[in-house]
PDB file of N, CA and C in Angstrom:
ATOM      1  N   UNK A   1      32.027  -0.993-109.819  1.00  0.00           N
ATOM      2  CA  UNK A   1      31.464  -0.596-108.542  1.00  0.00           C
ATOM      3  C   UNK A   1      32.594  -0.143-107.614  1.00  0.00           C
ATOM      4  N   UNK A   2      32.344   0.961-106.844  1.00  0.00           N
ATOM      5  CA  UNK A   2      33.641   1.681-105.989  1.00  0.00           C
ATOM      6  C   UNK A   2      33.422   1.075-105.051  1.00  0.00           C
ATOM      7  N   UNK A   3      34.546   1.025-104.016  1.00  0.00           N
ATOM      8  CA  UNK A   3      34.295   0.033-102.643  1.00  0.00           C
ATOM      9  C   UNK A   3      34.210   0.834-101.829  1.00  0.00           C
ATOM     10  N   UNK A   4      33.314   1.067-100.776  1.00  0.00           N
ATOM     11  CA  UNK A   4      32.933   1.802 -99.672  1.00  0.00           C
ATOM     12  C   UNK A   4      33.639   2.406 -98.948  1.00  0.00           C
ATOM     13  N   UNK A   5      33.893   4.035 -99.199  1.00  0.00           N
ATOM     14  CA  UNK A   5      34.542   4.707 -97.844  1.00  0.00           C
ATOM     15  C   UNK A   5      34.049   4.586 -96.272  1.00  0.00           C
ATOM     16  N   UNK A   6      34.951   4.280 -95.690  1.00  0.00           N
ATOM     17  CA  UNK A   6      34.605   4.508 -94.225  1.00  0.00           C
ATOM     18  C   UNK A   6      33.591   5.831 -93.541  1.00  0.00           C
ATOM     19  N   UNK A   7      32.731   6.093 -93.024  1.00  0.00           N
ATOM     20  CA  UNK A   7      32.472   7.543 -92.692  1.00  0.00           C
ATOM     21  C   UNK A   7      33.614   7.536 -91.260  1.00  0.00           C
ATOM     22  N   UNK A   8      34.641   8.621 -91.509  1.00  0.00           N
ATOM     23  CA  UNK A   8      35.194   8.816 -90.047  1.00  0.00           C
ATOM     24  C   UNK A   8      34.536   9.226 -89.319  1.00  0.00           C
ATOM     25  N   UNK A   9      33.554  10.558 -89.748  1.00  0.00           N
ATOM     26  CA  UNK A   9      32.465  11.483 -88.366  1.00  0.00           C
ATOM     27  C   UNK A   9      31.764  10.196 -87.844  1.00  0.00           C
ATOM     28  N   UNK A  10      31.124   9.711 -88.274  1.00  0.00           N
ATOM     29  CA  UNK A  10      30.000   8.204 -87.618  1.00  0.00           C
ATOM     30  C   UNK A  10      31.290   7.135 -86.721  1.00  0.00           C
ATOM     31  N   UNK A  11      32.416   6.900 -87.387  1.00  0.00           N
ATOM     32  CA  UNK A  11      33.394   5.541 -86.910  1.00  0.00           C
ATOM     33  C   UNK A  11      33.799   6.797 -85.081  1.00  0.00           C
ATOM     34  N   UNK A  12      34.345   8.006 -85.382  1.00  0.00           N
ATOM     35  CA  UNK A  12      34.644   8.751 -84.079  1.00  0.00           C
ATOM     36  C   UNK A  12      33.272   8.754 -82.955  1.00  0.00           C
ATOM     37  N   UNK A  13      32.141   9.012 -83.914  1.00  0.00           N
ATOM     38  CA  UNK A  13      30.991   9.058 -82.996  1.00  0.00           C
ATOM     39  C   UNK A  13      30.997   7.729 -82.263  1.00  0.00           C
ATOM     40  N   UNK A  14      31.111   6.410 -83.140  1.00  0.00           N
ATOM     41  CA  UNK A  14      31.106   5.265 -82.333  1.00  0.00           C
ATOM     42  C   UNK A  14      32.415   4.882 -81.393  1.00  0.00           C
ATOM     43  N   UNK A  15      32.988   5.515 -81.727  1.00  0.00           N
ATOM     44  CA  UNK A  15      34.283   5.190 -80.824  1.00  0.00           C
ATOM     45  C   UNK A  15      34.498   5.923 -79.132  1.00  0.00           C
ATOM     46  N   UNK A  16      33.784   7.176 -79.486  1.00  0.00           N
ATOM     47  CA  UNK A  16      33.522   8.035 -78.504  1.00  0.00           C
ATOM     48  C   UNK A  16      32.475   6.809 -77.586  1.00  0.00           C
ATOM     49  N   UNK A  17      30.891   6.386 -77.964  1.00  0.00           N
ATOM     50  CA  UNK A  17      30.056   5.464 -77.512  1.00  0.00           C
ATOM     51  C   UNK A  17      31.081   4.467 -76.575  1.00  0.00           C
ATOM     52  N   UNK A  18      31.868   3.690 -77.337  1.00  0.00           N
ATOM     53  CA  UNK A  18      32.447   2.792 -76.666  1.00  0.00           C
ATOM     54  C   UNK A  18      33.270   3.213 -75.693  1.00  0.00           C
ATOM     55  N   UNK A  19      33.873   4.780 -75.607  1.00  0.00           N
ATOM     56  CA  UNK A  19      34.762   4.965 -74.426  1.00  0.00           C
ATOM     57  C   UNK A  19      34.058   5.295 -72.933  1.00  0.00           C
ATOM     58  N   UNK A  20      33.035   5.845 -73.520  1.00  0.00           N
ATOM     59  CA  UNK A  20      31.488   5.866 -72.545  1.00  0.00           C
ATOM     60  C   UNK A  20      31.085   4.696 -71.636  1.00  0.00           C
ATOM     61  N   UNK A  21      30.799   3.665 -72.937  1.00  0.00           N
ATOM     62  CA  UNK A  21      30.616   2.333 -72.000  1.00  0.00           C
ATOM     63  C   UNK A  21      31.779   1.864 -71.277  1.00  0.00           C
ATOM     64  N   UNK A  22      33.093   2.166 -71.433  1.00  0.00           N
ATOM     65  CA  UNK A  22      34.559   1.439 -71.265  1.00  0.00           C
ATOM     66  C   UNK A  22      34.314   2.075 -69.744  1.00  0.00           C
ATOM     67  N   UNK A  23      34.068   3.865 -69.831  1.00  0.00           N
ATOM     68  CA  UNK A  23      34.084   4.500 -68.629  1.00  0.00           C
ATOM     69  C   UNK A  23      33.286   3.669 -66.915  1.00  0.00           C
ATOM     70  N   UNK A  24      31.912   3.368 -68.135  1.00  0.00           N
ATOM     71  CA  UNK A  24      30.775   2.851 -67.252  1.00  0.00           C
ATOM     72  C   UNK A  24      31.106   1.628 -66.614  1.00  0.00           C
ATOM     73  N   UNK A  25      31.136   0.801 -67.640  1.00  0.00           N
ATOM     74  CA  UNK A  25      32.147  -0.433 -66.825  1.00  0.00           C
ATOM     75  C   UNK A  25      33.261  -0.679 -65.695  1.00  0.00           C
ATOM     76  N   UNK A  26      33.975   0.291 -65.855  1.00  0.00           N
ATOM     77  CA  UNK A  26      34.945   0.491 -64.092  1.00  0.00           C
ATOM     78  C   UNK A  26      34.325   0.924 -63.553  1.00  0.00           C
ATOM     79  N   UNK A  27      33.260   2.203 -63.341  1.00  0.00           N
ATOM     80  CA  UNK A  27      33.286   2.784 -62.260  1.00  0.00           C
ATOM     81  C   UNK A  27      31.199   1.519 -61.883  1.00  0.00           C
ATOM     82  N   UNK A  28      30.822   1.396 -62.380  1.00  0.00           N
ATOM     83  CA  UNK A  28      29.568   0.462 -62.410  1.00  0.00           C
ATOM     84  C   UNK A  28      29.610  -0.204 -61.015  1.00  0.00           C
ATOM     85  N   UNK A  29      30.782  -1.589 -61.327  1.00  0.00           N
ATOM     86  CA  UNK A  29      30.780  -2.577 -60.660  1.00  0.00           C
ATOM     87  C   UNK A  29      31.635  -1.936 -58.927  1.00  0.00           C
ATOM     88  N   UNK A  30      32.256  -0.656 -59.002  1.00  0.00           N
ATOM     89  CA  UNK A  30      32.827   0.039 -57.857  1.00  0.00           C
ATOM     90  C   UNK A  30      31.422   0.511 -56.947  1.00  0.00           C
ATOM     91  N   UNK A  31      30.811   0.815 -57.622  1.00  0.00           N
ATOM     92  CA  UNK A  31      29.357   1.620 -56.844  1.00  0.00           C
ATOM     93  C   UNK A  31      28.504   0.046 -56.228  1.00  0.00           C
ATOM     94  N   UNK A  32      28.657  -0.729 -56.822  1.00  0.00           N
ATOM     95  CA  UNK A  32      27.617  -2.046 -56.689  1.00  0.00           C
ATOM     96  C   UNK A  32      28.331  -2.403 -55.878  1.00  0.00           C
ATOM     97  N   UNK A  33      29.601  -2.649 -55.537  1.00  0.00           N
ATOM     98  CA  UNK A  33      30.595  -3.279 -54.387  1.00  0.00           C
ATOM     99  C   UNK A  33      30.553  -1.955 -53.533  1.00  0.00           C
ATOM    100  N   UNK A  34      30.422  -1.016 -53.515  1.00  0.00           N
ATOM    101  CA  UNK A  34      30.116  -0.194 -52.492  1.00  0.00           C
ATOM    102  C   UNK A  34      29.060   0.102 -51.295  1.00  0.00           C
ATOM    103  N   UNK A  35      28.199   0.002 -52.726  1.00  0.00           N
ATOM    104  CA  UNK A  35      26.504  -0.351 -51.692  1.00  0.00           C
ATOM    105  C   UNK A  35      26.453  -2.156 -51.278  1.00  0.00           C
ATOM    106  N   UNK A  36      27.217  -2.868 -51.445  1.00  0.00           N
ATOM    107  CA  UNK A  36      26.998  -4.443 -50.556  1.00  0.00           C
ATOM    108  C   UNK A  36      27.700  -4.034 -49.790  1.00  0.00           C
ATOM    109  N   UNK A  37      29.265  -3.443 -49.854  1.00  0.00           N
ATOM    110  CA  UNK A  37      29.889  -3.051 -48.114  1.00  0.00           C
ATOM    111  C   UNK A  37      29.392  -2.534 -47.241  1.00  0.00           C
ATOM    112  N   UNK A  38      28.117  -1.529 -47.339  1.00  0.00           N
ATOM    113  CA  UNK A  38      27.649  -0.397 -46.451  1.00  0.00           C
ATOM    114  C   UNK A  38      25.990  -0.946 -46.539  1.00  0.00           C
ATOM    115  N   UNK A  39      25.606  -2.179 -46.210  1.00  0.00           N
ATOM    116  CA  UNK A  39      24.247  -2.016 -46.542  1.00  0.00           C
ATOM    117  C   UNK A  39      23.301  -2.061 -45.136  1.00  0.00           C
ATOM    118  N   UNK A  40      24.233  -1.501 -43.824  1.00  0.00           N
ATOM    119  CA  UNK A  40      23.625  -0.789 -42.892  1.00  0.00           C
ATOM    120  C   UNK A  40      23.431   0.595 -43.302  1.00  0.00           C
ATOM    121  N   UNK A  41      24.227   1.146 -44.099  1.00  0.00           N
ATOM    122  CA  UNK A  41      23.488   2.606 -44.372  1.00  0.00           C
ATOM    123  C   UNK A  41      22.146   2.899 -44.708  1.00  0.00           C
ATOM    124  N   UNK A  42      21.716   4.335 -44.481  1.00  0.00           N
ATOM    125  CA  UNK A  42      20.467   4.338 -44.849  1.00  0.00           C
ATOM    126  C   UNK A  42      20.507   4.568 -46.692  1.00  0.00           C
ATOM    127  N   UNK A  43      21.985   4.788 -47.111  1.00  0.00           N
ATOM    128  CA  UNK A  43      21.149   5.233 -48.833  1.00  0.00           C
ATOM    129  C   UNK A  43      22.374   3.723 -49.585  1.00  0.00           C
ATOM    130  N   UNK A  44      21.938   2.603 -49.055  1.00  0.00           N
ATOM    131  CA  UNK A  44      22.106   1.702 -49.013  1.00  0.00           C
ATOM    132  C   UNK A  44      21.555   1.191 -50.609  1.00  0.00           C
ATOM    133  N   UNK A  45      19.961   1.271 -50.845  1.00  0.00           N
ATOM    134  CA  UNK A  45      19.023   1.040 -52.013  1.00  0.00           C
ATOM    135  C   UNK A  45      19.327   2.146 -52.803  1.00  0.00           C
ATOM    136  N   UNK A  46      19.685   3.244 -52.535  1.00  0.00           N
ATOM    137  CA  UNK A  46      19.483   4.507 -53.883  1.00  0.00           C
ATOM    138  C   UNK A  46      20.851   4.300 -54.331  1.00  0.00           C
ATOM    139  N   UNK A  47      22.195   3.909 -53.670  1.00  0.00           N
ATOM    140  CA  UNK A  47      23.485   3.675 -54.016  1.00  0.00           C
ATOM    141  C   UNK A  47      23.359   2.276 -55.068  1.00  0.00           C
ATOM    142  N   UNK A  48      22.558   1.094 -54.465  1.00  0.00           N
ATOM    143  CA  UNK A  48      22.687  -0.152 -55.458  1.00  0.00           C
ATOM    144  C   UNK A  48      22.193   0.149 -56.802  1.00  0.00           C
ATOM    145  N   UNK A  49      20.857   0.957 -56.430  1.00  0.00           N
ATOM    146  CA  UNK A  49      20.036   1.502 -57.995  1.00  0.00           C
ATOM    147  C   UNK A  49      20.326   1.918 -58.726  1.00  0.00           C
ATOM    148  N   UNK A  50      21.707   2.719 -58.085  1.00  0.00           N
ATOM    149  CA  UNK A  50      22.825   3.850 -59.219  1.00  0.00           C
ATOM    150  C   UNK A  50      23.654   2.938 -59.567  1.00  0.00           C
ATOM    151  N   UNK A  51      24.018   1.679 -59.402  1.00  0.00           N
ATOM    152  CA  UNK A  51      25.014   1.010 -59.698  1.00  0.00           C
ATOM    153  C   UNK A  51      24.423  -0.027 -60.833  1.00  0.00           C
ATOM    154  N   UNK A  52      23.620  -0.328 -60.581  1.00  0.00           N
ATOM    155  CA  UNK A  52      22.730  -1.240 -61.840  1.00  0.00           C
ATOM    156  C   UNK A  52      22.416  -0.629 -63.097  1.00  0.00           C
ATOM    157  N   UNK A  53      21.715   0.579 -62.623  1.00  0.00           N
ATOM    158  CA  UNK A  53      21.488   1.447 -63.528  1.00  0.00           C
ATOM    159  C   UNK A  53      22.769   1.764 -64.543  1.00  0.00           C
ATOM    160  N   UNK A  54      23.672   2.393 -63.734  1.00  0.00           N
ATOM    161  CA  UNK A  54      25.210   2.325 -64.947  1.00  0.00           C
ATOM    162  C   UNK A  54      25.452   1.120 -65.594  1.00  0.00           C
ATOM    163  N   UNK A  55      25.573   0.408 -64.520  1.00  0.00           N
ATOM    164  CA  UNK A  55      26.043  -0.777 -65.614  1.00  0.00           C
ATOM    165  C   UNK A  55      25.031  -1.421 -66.696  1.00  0.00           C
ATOM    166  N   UNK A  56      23.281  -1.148 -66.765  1.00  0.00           N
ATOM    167  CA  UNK A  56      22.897  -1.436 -67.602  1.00  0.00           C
ATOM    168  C   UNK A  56      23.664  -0.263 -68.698  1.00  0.00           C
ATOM    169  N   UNK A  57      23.405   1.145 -68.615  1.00  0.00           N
ATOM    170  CA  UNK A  57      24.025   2.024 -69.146  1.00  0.00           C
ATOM    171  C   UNK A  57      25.439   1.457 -70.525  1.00  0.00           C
ATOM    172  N   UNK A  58      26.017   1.266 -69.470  1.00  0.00           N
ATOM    173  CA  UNK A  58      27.698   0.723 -70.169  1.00  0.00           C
ATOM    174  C   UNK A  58      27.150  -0.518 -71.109  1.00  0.00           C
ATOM    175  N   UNK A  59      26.171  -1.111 -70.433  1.00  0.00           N
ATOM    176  CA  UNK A  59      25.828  -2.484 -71.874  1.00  0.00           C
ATOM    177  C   UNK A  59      25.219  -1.664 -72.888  1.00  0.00           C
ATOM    178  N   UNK A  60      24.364  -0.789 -73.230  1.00  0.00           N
ATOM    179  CA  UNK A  60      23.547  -0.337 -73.769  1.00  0.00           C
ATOM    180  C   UNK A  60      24.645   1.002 -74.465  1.00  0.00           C
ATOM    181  N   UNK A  61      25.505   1.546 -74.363  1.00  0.00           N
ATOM    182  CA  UNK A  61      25.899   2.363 -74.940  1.00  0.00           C
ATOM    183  C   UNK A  61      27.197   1.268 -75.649  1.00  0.00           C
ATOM    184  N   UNK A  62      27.852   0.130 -75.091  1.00  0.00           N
ATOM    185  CA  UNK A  62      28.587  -0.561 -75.818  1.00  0.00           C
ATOM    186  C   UNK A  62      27.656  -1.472 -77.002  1.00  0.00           C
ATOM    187  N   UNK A  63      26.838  -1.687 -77.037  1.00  0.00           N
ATOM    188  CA  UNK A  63      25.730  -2.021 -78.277  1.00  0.00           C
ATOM    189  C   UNK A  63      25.483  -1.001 -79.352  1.00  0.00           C
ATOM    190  N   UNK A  64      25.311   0.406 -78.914  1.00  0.00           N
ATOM    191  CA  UNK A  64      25.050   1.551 -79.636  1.00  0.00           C
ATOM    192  C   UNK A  64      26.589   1.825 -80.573  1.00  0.00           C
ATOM    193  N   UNK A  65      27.585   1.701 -79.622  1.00  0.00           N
ATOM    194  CA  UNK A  65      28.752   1.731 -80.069  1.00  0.00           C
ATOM    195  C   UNK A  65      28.925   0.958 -81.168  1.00  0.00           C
ATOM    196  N   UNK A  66      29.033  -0.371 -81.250  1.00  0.00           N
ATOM    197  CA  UNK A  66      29.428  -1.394 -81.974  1.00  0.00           C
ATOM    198  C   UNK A  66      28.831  -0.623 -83.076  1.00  0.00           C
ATOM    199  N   UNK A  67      27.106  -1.113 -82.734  1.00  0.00           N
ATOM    200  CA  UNK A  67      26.190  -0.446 -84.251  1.00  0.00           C
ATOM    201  C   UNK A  67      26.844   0.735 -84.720  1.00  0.00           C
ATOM    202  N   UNK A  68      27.044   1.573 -84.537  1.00  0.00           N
ATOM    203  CA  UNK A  68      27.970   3.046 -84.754  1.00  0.00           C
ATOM    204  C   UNK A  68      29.056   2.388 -85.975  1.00  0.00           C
ATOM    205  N   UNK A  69      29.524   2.032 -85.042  1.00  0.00           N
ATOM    206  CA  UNK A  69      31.438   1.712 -85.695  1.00  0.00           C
ATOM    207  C   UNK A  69      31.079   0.780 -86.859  1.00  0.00           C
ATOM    208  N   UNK A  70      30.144  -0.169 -86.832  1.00  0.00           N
ATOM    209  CA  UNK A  70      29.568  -1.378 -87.881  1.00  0.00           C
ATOM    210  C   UNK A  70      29.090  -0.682 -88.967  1.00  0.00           C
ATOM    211  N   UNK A  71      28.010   0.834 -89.021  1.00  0.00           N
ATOM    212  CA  UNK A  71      27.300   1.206 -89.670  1.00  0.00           C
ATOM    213  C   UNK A  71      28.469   2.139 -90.302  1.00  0.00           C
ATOM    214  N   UNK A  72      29.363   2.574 -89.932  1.00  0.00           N
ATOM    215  CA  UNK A  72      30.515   3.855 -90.219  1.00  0.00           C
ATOM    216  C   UNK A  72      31.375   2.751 -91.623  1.00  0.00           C
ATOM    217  N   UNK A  73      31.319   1.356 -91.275  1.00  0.00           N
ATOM    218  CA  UNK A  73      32.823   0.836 -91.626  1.00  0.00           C
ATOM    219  C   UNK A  73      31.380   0.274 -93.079  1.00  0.00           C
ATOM    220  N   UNK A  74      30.123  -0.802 -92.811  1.00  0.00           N
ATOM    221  CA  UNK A  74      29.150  -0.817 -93.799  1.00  0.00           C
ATOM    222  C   UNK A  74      28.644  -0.514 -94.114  1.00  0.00           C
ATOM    223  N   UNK A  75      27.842   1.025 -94.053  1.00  0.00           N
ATOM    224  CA  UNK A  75      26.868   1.288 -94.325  1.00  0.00           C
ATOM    225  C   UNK A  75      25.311   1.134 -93.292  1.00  0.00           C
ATOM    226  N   UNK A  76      24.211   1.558 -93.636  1.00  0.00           N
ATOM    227  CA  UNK A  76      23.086   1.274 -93.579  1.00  0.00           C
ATOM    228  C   UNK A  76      22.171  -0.109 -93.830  1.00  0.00           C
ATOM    229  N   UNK A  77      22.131  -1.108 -93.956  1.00  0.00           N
ATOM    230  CA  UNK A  77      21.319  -2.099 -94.927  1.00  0.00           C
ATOM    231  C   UNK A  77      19.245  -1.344 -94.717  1.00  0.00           C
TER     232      UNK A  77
END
């Protein structure tokens, strides 16, 4: 039995995923500390919504990632 090549195109695709989420993660928690400093402004709620929203984002593309890079290095089951 041969032992499993890596796919590089799938391991880059997942690696790319994770630099996505890496991205989302700094700038996430900057927007969420932005809208609590200013929450006399009026776009006070559409600023927090954008900030949650990314950072669910960055969890959800660092999950996709992993699976990526996991499925590149094992396979499919």
């Amino acid at each position: 039995m041969e032992p499993q090549r890596t796919n590089k195109e799938l391991l880059g695709k997942g690696v790319q995923r994770m630099a996505i989420a890496l991205i989302f993660m700094f700038i996430s928690p900057v927007i969420i500390h932005s809208a609590f400093k200013n929450q006399d402004h009026p776009l006070y709620i559409p600023i927090l919504i954008l900030g949650i929203l990314g950072a669910g984002f960055a969890i959800f593309m660092a999950f996709r990632g992993l699976r990526t890079i996991m499925e590149s290095m094992f396979g499919k089951k």
